[in-house]
PDB file of N, CA and C in Angstrom:
ATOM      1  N   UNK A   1      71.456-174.199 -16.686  1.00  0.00           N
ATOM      2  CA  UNK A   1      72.346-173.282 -17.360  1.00  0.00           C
ATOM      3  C   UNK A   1      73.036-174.031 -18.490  1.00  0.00           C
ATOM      4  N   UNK A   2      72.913-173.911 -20.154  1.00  0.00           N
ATOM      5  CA  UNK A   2      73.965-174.061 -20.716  1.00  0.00           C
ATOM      6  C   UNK A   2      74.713-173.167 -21.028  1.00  0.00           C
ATOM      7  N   UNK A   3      75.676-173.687 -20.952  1.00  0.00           N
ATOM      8  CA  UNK A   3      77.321-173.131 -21.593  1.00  0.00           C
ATOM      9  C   UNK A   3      77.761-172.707 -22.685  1.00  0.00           C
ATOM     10  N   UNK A   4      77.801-171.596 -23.102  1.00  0.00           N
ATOM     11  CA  UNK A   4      78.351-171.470 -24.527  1.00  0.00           C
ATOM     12  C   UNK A   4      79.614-171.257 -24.436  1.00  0.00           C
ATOM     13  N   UNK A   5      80.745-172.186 -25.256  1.00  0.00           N
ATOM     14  CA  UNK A   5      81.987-171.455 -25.240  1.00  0.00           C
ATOM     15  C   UNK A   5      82.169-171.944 -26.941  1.00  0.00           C
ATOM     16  N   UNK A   6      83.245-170.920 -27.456  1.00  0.00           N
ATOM     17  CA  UNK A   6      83.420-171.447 -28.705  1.00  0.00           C
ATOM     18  C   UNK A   6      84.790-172.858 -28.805  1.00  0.00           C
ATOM     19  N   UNK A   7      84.173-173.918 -29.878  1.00  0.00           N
ATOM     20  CA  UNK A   7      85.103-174.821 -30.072  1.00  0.00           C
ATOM     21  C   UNK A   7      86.287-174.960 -30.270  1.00  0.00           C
ATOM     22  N   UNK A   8      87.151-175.476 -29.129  1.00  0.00           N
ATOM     23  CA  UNK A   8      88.630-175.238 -28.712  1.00  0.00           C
ATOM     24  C   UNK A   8      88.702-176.636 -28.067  1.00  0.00           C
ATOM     25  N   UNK A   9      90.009-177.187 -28.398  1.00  0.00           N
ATOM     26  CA  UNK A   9      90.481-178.164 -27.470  1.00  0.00           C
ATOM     27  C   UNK A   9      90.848-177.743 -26.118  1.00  0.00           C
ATOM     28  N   UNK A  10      91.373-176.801 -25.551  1.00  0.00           N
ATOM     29  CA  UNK A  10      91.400-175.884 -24.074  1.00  0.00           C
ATOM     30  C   UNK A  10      90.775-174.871 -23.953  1.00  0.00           C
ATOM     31  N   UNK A  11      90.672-175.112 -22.176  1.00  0.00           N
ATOM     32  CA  UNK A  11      89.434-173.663 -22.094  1.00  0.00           C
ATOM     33  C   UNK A  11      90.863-172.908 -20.953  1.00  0.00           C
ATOM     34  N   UNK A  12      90.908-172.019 -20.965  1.00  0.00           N
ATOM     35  CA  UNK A  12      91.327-171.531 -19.706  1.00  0.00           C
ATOM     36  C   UNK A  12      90.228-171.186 -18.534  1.00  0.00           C
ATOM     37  N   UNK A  13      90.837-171.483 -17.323  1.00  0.00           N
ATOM     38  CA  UNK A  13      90.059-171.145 -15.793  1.00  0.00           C
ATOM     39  C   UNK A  13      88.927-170.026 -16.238  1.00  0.00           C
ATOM     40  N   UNK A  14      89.699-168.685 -16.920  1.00  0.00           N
ATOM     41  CA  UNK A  14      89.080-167.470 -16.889  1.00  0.00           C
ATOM     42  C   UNK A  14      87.972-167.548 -17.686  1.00  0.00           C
ATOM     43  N   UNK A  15      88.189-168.592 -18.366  1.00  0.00           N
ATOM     44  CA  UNK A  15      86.935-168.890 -19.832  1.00  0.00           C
ATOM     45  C   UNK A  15      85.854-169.688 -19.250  1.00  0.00           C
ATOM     46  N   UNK A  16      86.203-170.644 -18.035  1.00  0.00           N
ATOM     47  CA  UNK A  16      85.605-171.056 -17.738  1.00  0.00           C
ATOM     48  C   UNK A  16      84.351-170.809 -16.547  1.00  0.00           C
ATOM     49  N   UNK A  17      85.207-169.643 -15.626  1.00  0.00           N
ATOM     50  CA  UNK A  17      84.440-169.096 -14.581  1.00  0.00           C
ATOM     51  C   UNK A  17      83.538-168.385 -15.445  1.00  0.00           C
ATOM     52  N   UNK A  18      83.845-167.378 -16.226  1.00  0.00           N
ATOM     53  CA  UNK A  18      83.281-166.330 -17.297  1.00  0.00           C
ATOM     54  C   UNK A  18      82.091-167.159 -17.603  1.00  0.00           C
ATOM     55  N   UNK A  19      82.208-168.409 -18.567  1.00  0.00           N
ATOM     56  CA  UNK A  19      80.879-168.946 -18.979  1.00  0.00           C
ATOM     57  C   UNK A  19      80.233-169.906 -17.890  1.00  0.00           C
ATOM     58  N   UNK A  20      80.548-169.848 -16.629  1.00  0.00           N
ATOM     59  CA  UNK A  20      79.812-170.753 -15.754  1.00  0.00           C
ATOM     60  C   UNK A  20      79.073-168.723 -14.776  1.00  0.00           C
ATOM     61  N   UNK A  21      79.614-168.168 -14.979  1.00  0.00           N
ATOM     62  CA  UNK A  21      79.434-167.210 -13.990  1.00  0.00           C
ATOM     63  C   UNK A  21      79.428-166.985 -12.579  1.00  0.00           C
ATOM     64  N   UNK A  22      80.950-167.822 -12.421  1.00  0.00           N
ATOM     65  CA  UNK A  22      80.890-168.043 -11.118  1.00  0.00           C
ATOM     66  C   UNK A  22      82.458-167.632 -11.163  1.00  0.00           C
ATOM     67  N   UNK A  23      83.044-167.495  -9.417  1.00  0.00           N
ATOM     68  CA  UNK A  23      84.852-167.399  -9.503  1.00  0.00           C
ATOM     69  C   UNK A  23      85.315-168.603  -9.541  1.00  0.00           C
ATOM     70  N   UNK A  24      86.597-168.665 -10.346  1.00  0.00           N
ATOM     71  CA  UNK A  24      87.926-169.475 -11.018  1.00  0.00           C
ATOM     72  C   UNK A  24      87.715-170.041  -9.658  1.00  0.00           C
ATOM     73  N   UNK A  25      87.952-169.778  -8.448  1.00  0.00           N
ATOM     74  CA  UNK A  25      88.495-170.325  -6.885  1.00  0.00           C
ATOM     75  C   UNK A  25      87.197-171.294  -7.267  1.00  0.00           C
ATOM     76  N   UNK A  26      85.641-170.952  -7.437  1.00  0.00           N
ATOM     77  CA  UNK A  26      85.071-172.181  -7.100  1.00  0.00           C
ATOM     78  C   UNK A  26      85.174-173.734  -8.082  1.00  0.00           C
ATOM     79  N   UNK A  27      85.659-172.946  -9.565  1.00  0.00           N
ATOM     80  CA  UNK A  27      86.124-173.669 -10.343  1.00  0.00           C
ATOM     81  C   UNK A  27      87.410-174.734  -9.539  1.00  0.00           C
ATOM     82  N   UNK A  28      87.933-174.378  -8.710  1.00  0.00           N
ATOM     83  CA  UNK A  28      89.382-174.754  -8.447  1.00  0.00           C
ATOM     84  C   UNK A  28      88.627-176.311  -7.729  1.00  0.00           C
ATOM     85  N   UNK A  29      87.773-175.402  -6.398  1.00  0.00           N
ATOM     86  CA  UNK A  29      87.663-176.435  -5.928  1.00  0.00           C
ATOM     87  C   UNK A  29      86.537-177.275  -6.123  1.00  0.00           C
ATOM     88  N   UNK A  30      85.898-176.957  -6.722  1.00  0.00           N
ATOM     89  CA  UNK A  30      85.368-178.318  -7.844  1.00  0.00           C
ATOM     90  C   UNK A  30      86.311-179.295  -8.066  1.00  0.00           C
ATOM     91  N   UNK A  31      87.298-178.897  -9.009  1.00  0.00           N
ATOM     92  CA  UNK A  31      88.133-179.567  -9.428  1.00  0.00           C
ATOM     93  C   UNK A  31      89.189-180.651  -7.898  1.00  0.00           C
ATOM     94  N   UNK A  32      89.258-179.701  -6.921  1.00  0.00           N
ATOM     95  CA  UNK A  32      89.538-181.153  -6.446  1.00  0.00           C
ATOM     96  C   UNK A  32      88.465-181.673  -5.078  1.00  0.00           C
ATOM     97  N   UNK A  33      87.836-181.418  -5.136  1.00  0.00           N
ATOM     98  CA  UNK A  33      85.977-182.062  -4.715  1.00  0.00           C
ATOM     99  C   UNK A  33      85.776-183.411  -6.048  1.00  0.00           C
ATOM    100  N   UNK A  34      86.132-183.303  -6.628  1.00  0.00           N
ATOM    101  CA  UNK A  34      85.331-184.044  -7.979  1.00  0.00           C
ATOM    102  C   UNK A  34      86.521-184.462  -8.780  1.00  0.00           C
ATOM    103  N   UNK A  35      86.624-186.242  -9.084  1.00  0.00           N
ATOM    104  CA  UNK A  35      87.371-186.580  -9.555  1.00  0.00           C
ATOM    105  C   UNK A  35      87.146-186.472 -11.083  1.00  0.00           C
ATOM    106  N   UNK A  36      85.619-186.513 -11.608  1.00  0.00           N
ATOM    107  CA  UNK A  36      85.414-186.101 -13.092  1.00  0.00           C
ATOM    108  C   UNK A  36      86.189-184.860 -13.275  1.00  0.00           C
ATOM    109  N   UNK A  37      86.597-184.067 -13.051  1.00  0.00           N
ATOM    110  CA  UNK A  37      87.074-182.763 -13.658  1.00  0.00           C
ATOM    111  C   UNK A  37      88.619-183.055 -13.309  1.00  0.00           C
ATOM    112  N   UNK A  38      89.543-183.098 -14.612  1.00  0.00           N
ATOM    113  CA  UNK A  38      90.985-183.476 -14.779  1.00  0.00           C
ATOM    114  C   UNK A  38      91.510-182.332 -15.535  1.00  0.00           C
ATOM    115  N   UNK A  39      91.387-181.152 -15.506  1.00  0.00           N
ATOM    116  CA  UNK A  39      92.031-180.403 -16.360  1.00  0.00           C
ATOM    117  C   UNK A  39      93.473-180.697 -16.292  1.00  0.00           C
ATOM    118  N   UNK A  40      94.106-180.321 -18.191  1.00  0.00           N
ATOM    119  CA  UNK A  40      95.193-180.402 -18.073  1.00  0.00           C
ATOM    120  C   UNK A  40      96.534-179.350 -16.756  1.00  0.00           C
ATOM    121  N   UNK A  41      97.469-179.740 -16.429  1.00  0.00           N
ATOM    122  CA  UNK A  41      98.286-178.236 -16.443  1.00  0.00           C
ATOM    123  C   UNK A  41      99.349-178.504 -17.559  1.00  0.00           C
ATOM    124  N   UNK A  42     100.533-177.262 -17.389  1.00  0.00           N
ATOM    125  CA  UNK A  42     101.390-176.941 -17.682  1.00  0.00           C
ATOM    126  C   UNK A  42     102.007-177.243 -16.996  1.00  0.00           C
ATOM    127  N   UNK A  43     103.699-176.727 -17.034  1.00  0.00           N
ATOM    128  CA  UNK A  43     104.701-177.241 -16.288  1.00  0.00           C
ATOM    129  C   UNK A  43     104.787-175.556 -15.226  1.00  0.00           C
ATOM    130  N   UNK A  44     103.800-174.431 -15.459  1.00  0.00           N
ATOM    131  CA  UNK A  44     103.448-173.517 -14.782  1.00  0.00           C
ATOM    132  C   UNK A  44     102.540-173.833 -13.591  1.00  0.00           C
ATOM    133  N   UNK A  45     101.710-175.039 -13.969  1.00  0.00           N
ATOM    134  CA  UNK A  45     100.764-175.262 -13.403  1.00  0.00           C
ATOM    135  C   UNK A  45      98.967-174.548 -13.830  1.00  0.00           C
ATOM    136  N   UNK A  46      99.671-174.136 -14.749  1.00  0.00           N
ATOM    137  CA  UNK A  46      97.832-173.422 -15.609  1.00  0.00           C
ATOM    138  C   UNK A  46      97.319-174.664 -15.840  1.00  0.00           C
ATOM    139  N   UNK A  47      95.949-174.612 -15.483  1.00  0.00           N
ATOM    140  CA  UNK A  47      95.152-175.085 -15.897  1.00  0.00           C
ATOM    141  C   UNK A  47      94.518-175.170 -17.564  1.00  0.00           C
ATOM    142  N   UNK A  48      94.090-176.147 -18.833  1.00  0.00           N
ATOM    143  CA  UNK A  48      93.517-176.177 -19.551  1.00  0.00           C
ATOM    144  C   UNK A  48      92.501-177.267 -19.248  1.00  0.00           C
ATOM    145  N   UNK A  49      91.535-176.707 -19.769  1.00  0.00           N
ATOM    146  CA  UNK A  49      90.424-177.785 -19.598  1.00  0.00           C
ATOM    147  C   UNK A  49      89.544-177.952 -20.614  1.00  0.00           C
ATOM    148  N   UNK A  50      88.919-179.533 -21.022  1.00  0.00           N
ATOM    149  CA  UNK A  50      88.826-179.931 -21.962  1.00  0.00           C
ATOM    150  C   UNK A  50      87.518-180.016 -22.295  1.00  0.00           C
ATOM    151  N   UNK A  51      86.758-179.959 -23.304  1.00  0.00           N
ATOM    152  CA  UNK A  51      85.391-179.956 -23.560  1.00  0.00           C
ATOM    153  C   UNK A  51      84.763-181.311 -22.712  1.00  0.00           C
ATOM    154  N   UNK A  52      85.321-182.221 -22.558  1.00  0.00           N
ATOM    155  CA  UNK A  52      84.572-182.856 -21.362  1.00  0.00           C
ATOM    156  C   UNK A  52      84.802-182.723 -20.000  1.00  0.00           C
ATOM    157  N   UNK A  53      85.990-181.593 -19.716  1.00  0.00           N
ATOM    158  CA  UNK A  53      86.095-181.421 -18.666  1.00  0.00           C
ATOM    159  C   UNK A  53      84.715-180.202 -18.631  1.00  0.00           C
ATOM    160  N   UNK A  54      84.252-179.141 -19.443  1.00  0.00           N
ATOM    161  CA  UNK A  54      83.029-178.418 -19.159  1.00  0.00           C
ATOM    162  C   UNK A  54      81.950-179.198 -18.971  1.00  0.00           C
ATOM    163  N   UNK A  55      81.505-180.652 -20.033  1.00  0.00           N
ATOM    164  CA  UNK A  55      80.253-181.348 -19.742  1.00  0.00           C
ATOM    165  C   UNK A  55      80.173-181.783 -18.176  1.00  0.00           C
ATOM    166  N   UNK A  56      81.193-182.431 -17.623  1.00  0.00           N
ATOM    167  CA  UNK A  56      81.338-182.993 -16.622  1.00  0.00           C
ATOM    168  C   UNK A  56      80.807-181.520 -15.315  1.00  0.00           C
ATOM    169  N   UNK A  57      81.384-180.091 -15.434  1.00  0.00           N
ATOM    170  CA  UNK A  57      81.689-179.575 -14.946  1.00  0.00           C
ATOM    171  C   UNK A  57      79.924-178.613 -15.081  1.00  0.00           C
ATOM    172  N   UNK A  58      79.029-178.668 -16.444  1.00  0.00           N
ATOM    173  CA  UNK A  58      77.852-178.519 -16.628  1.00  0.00           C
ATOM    174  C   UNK A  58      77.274-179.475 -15.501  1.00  0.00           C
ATOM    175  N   UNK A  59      77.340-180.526 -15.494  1.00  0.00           N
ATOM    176  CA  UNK A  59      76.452-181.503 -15.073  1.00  0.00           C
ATOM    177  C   UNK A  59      76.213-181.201 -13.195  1.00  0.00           C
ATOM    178  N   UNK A  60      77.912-181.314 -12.761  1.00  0.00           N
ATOM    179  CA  UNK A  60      78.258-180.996 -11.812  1.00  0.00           C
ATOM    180  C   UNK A  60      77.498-179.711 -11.468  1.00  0.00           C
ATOM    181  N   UNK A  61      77.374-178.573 -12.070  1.00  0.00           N
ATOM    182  CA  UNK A  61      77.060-177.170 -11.618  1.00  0.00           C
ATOM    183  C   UNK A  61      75.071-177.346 -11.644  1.00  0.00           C
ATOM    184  N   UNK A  62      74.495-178.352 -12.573  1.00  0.00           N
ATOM    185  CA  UNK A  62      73.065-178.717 -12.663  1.00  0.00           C
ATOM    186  C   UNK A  62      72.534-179.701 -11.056  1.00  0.00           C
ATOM    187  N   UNK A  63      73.529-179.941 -10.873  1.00  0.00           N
ATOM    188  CA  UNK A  63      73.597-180.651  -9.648  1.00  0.00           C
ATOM    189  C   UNK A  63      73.011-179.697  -8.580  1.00  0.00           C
ATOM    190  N   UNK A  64      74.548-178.593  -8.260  1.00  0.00           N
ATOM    191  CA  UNK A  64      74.460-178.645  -7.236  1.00  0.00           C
ATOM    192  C   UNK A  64      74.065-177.208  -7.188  1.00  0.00           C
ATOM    193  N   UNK A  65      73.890-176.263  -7.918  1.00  0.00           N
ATOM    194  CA  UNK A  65      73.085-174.770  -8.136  1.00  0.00           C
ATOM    195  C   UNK A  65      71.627-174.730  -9.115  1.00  0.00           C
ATOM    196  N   UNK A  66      71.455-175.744  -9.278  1.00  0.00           N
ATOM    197  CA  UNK A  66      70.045-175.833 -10.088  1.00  0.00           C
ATOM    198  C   UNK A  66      69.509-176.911  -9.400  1.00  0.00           C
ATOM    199  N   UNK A  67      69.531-178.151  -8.351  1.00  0.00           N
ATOM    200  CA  UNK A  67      68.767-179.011  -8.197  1.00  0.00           C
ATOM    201  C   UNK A  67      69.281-179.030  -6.745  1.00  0.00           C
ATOM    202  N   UNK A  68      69.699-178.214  -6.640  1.00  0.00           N
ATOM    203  CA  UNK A  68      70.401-178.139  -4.765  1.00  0.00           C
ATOM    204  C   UNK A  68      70.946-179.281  -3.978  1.00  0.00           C
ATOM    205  N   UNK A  69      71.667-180.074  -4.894  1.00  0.00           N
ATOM    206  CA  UNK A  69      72.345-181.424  -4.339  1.00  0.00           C
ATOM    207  C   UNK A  69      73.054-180.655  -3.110  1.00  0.00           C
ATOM    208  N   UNK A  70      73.871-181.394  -2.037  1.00  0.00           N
ATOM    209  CA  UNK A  70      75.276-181.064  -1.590  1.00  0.00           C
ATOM    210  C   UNK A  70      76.329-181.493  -2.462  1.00  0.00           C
ATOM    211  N   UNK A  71      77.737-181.073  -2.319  1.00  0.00           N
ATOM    212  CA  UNK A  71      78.359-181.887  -2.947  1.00  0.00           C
ATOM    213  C   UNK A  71      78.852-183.156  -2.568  1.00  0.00           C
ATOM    214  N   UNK A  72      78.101-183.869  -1.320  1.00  0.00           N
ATOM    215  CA  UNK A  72      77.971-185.235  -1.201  1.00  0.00           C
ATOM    216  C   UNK A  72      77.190-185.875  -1.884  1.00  0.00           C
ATOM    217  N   UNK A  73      76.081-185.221  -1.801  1.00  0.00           N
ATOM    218  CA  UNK A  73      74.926-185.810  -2.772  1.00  0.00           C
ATOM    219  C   UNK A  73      75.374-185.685  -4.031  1.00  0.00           C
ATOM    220  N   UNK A  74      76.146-184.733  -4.174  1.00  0.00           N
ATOM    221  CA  UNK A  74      76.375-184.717  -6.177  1.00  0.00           C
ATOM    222  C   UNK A  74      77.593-186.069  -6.391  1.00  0.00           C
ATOM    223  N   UNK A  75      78.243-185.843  -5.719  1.00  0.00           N
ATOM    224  CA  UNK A  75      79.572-187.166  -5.838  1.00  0.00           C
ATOM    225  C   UNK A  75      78.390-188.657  -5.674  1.00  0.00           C
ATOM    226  N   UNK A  76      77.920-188.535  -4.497  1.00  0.00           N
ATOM    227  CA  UNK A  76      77.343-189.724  -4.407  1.00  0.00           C
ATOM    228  C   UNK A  76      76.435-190.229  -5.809  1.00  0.00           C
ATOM    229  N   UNK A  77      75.589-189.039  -6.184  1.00  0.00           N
ATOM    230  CA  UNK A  77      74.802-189.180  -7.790  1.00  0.00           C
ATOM    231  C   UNK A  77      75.835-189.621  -8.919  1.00  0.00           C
ATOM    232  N   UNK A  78      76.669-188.994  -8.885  1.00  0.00           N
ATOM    233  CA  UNK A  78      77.733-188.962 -10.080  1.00  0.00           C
ATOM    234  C   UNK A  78      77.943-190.455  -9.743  1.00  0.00           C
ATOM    235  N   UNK A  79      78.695-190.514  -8.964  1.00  0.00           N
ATOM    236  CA  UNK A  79      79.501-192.367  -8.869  1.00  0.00           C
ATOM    237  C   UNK A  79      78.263-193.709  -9.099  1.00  0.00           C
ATOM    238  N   UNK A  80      77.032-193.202  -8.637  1.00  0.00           N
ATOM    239  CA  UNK A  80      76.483-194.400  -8.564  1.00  0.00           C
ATOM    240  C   UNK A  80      75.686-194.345  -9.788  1.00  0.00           C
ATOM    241  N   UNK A  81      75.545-193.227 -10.638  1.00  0.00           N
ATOM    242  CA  UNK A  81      74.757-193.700 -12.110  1.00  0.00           C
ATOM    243  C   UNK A  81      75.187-192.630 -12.991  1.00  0.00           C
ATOM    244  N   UNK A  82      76.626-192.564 -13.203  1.00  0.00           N
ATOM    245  CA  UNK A  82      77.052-191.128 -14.029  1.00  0.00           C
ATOM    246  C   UNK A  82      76.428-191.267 -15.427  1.00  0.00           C
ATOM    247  N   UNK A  83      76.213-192.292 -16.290  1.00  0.00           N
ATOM    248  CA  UNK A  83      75.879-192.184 -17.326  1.00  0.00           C
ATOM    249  C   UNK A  83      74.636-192.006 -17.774  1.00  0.00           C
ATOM    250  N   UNK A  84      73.872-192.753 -16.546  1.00  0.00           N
ATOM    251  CA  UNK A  84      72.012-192.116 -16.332  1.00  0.00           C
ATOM    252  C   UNK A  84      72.097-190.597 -16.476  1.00  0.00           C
ATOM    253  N   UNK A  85      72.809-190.009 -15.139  1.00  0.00           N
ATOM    254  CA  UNK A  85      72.552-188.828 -14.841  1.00  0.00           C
ATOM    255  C   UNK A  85      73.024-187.811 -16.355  1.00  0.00           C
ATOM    256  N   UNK A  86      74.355-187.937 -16.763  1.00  0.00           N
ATOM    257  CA  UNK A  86      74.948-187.205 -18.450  1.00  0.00           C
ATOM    258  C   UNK A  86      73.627-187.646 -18.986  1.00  0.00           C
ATOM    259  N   UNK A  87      72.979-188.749 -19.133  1.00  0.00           N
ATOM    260  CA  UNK A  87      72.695-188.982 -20.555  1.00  0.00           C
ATOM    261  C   UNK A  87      71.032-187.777 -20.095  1.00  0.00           C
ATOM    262  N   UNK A  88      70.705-187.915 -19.118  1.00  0.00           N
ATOM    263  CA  UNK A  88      69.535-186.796 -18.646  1.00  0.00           C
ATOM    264  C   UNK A  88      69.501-185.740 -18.938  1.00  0.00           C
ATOM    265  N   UNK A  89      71.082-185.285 -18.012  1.00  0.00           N
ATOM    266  CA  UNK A  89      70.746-183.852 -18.458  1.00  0.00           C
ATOM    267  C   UNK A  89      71.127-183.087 -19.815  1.00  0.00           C
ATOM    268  N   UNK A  90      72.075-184.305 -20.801  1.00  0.00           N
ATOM    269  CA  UNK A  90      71.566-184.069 -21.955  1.00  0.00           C
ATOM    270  C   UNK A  90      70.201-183.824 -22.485  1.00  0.00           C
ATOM    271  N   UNK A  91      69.829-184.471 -22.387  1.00  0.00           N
ATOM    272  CA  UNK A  91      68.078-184.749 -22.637  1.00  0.00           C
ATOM    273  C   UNK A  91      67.699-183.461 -22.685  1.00  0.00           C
ATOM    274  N   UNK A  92      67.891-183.263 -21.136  1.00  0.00           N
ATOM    275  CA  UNK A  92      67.053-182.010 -20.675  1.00  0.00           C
ATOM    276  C   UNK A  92      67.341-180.726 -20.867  1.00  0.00           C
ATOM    277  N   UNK A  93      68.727-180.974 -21.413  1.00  0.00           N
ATOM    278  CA  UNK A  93      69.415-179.213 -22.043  1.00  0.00           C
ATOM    279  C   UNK A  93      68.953-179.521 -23.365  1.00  0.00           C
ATOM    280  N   UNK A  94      68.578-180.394 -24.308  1.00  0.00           N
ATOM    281  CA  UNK A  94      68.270-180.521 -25.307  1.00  0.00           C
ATOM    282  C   UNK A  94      66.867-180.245 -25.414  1.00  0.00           C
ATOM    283  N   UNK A  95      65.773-180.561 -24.676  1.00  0.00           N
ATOM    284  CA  UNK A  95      64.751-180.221 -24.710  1.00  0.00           C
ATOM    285  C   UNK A  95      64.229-178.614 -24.313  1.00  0.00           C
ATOM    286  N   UNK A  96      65.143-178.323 -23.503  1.00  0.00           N
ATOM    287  CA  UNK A  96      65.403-176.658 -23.033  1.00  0.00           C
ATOM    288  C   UNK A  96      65.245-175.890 -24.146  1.00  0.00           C
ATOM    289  N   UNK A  97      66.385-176.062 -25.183  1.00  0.00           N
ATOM    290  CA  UNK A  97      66.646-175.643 -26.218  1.00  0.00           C
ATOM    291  C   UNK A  97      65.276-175.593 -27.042  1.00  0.00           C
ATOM    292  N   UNK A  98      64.509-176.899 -27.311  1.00  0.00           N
ATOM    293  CA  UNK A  98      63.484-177.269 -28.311  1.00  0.00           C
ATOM    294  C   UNK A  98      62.650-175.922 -27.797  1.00  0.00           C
ATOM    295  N   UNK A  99      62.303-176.015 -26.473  1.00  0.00           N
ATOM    296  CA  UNK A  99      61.505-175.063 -25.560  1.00  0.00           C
ATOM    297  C   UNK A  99      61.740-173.894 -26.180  1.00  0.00           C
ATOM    298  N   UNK A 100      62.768-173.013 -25.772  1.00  0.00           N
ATOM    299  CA  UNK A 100      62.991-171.654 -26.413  1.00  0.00           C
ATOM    300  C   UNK A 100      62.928-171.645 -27.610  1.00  0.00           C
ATOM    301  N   UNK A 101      62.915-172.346 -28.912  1.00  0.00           N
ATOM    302  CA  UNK A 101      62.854-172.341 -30.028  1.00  0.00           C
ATOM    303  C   UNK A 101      61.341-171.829 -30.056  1.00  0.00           C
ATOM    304  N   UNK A 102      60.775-172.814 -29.439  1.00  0.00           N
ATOM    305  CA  UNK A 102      59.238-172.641 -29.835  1.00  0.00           C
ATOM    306  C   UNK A 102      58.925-171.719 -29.355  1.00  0.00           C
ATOM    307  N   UNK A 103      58.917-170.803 -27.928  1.00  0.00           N
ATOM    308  CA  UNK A 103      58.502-169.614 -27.534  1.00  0.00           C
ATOM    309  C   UNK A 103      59.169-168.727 -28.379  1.00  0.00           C
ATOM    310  N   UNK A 104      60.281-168.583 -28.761  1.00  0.00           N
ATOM    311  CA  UNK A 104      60.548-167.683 -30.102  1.00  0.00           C
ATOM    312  C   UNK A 104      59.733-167.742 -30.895  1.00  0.00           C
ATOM    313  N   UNK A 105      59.230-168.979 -31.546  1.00  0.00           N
ATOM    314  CA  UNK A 105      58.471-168.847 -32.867  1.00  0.00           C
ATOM    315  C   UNK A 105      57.027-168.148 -32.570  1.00  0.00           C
ATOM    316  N   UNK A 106      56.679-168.892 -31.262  1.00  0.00           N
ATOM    317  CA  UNK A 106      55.591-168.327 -31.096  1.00  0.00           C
ATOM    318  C   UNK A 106      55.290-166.754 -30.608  1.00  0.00           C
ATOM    319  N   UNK A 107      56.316-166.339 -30.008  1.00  0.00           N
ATOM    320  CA  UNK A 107      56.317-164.744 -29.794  1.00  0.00           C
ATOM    321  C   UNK A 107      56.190-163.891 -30.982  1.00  0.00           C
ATOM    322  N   UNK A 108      57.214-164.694 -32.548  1.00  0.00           N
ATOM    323  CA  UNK A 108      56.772-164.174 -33.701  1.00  0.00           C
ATOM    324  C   UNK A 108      55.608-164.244 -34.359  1.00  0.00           C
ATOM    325  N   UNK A 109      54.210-165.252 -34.160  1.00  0.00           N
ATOM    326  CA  UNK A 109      53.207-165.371 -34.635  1.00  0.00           C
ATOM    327  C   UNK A 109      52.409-164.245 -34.859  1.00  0.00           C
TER     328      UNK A 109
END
């Protein structure tokens, strides 16, 4: 799944469940399951969260609803090679992308 949200230094919860398509509650407890995800609060206690709090929170969700980690297995992945694993599924949302480009073009042929 990538994420589209438009470029903002904060996301709110609602922006965030919305473009993950999942509920704010599982957003929540992600957030404290998983020490990568630090959203800011307020002195309300709202949550903002930061464009690396979504990468972190992409990666996390490629984990564990697209590759069926647990979230032991996803913590355990994350801690022992987080920058392998980001720099992958960059890769691989990047190549995703290349993918649909080309079945577009080619559907137009």
């Amino acid at each position: 799944m990538h994420v589209t949200l438009p470029e903002k230094l904060y996301y709110s919860i609602g922006e965030v469940a919305k473009a993950f398509n999942v509920n704010a509650s599982l957003i929540r407890f992600w957030e404290k399951e998983f020490d990568e995800i630090q959203p800011k609060k307020n002195t309300k206690g709202t949550r903002k969260f930061t464009p690396n709090d979504i990468k972190n929170l992409e990666l996390i969700y490629h984990l564990v609803k697209e590759r069926g980690f647990t979230l032991e297995g996803a913590k355990i992945h994350l801690k022992e090679d987080k920058k392998a694993s980001l720099d992958n599924f960059e890769i691989i949302r990047k190549l995703e992308g290349v993918k649909a480009q080309l079945l577009e073009f080619k559907k137009n042929l």
